[in-house]
C-alpha atoms as a PDB file:
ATOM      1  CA  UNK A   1      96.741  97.007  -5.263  1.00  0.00           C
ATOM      2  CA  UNK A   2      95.430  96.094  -1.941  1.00  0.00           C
ATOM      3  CA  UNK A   3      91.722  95.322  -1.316  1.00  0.00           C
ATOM      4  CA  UNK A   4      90.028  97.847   1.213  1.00  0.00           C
ATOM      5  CA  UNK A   5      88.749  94.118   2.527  1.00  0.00           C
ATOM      6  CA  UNK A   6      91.740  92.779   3.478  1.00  0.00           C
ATOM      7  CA  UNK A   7      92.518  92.058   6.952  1.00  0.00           C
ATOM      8  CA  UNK A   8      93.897  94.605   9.348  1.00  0.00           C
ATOM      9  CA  UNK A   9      97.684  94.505  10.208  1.00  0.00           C
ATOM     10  CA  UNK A  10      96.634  94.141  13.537  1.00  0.00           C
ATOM     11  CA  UNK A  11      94.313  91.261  12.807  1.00  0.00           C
ATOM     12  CA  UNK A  12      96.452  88.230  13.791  1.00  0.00           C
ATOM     13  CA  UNK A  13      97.266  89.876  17.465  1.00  0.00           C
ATOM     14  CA  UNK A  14      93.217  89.821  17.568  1.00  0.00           C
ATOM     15  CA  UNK A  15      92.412  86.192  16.620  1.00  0.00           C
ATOM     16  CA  UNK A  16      89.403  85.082  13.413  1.00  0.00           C
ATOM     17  CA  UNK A  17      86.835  87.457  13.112  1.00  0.00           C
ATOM     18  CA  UNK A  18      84.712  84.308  13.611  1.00  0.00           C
ATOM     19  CA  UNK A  19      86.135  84.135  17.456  1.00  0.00           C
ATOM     20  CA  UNK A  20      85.087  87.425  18.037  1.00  0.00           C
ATOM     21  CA  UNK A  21      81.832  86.745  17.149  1.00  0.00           C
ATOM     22  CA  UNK A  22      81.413  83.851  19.539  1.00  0.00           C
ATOM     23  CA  UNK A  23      83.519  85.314  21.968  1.00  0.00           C
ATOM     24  CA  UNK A  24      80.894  88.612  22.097  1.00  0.00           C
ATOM     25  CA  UNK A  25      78.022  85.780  21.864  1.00  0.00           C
ATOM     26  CA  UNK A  26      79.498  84.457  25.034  1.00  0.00           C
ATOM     27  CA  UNK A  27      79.643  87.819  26.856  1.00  0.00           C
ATOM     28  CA  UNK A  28      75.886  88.603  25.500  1.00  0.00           C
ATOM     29  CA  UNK A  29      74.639  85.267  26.791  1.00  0.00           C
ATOM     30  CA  UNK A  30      76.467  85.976  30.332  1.00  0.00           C
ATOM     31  CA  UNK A  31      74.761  89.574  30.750  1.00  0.00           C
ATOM     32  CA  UNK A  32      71.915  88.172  29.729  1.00  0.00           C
ATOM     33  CA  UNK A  33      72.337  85.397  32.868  1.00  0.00           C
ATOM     34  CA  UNK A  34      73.359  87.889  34.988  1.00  0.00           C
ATOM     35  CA  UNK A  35      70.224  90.071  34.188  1.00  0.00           C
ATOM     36  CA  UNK A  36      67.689  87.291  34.457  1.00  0.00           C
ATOM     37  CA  UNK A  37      69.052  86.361  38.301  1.00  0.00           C
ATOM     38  CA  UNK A  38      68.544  90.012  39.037  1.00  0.00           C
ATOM     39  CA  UNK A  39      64.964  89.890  37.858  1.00  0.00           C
ATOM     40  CA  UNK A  40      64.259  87.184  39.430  1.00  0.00           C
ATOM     41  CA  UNK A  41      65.729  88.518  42.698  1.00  0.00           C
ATOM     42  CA  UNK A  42      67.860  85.141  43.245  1.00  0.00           C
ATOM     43  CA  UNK A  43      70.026  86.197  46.387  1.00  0.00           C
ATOM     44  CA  UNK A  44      72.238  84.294  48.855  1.00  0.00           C
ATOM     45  CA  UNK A  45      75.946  82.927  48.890  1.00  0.00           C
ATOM     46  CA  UNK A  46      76.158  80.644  46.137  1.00  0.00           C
ATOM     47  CA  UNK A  47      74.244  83.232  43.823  1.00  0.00           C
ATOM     48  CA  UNK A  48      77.121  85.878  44.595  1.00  0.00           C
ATOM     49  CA  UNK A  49      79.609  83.480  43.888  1.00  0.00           C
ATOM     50  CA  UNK A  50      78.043  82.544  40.870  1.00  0.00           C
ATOM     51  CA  UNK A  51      77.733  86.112  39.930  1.00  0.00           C
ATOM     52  CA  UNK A  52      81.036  86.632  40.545  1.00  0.00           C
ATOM     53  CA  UNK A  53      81.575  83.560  38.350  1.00  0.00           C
ATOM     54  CA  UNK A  54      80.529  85.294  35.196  1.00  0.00           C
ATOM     55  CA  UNK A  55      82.021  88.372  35.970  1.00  0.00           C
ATOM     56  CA  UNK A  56      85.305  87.037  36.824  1.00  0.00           C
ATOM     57  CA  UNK A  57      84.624  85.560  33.011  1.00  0.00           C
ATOM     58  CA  UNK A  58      83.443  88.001  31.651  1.00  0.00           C
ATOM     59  CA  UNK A  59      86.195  90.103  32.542  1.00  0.00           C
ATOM     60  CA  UNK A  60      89.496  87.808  31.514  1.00  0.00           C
ATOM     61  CA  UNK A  61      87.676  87.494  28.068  1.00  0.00           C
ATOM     62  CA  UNK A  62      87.672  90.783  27.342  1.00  0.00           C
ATOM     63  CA  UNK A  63      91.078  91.624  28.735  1.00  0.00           C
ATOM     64  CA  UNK A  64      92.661  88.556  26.968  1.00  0.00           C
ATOM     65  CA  UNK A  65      90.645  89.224  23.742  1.00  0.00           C
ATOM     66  CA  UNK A  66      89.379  92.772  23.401  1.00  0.00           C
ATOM     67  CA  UNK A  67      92.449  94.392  24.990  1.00  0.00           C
ATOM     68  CA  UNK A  68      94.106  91.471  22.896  1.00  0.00           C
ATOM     69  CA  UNK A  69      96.364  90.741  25.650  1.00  0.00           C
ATOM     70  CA  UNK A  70      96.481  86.974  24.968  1.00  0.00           C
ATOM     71  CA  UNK A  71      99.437  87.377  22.214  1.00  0.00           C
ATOM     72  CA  UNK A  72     101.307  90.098  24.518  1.00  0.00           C
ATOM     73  CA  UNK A  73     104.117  90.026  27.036  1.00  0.00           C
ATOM     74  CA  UNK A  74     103.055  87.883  29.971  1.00  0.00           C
ATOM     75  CA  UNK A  75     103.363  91.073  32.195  1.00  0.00           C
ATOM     76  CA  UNK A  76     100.718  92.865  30.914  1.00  0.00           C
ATOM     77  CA  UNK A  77      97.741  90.374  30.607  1.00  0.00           C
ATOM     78  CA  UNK A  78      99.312  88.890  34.268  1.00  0.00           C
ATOM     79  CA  UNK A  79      98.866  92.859  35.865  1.00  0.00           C
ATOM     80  CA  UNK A  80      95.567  93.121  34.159  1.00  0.00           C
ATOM     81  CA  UNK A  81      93.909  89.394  35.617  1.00  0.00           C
ATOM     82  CA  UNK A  82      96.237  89.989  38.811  1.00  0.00           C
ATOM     83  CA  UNK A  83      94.008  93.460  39.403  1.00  0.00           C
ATOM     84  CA  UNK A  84      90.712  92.237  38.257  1.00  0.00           C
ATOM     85  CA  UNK A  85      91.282  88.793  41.016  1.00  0.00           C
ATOM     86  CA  UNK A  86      92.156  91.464  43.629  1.00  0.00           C
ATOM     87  CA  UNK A  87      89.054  93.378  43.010  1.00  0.00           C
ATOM     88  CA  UNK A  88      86.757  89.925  42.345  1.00  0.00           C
ATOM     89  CA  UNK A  89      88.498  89.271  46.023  1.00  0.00           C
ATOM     90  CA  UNK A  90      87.909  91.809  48.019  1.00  0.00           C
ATOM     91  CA  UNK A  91      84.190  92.005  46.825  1.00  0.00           C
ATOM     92  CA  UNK A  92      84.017  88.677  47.896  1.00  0.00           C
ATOM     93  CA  UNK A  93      85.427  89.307  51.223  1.00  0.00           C
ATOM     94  CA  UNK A  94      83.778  92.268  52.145  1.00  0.00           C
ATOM     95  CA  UNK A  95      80.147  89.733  51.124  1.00  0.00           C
ATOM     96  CA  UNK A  96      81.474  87.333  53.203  1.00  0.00           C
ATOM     97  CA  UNK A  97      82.472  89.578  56.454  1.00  0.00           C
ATOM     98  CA  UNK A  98      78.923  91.526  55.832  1.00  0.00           C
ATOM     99  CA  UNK A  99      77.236  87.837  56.043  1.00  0.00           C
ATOM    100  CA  UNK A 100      78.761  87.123  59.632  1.00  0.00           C
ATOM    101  CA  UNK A 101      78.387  90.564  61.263  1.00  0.00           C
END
């Protein structure tokens, strides 16, 4: 008979239960970052890019991990960090045209 503790099926497609936890520490800590340069109303271009930074991190850890896209067909996790650099891009540029008009 089978433990209702046992790991998941799905569990090796996921990575350790201990990388989860760091991995969430990790996106914790970066919110957290994130939240104190708001506060403290840091602003200017190497803020935003740092800002992007994180989210740009934040982001491929959560589709590589979360959406556990790291074990899957290189299409998918490729489609999902191809869209997210798009969108990280054109934020970016639209920052960058809005700081020379």
């Amino acid at each position: 008979m089978q433990s209702s503790l046992s790991s998941p099926p799905h569990a090796s497609s996921h990575g350790t239960s201990n990388r989860a936890a760091i991995i969430w520490a990790a996106l914790i800590f970066a919110t957290m970052l994130t939240w104190l340069v708001g506060e403290r109303g840091d602003a200017g271009p190497a803020i935003t890019a740092l800002l992007m930074t994180i989210a740009f991190a934040k982001g491929t850890l959560i589709i590589l991990d979360y959406m556990a896209l790291r074990r899957a067909p290189l299409m998918w996790p490729l489609i999902a960090l191809g869209w997210m650099l798009l969108v990280c891009s054109m934020i970016g540029l639209a920052y960058w045209k809005g700081l020379a008009a």
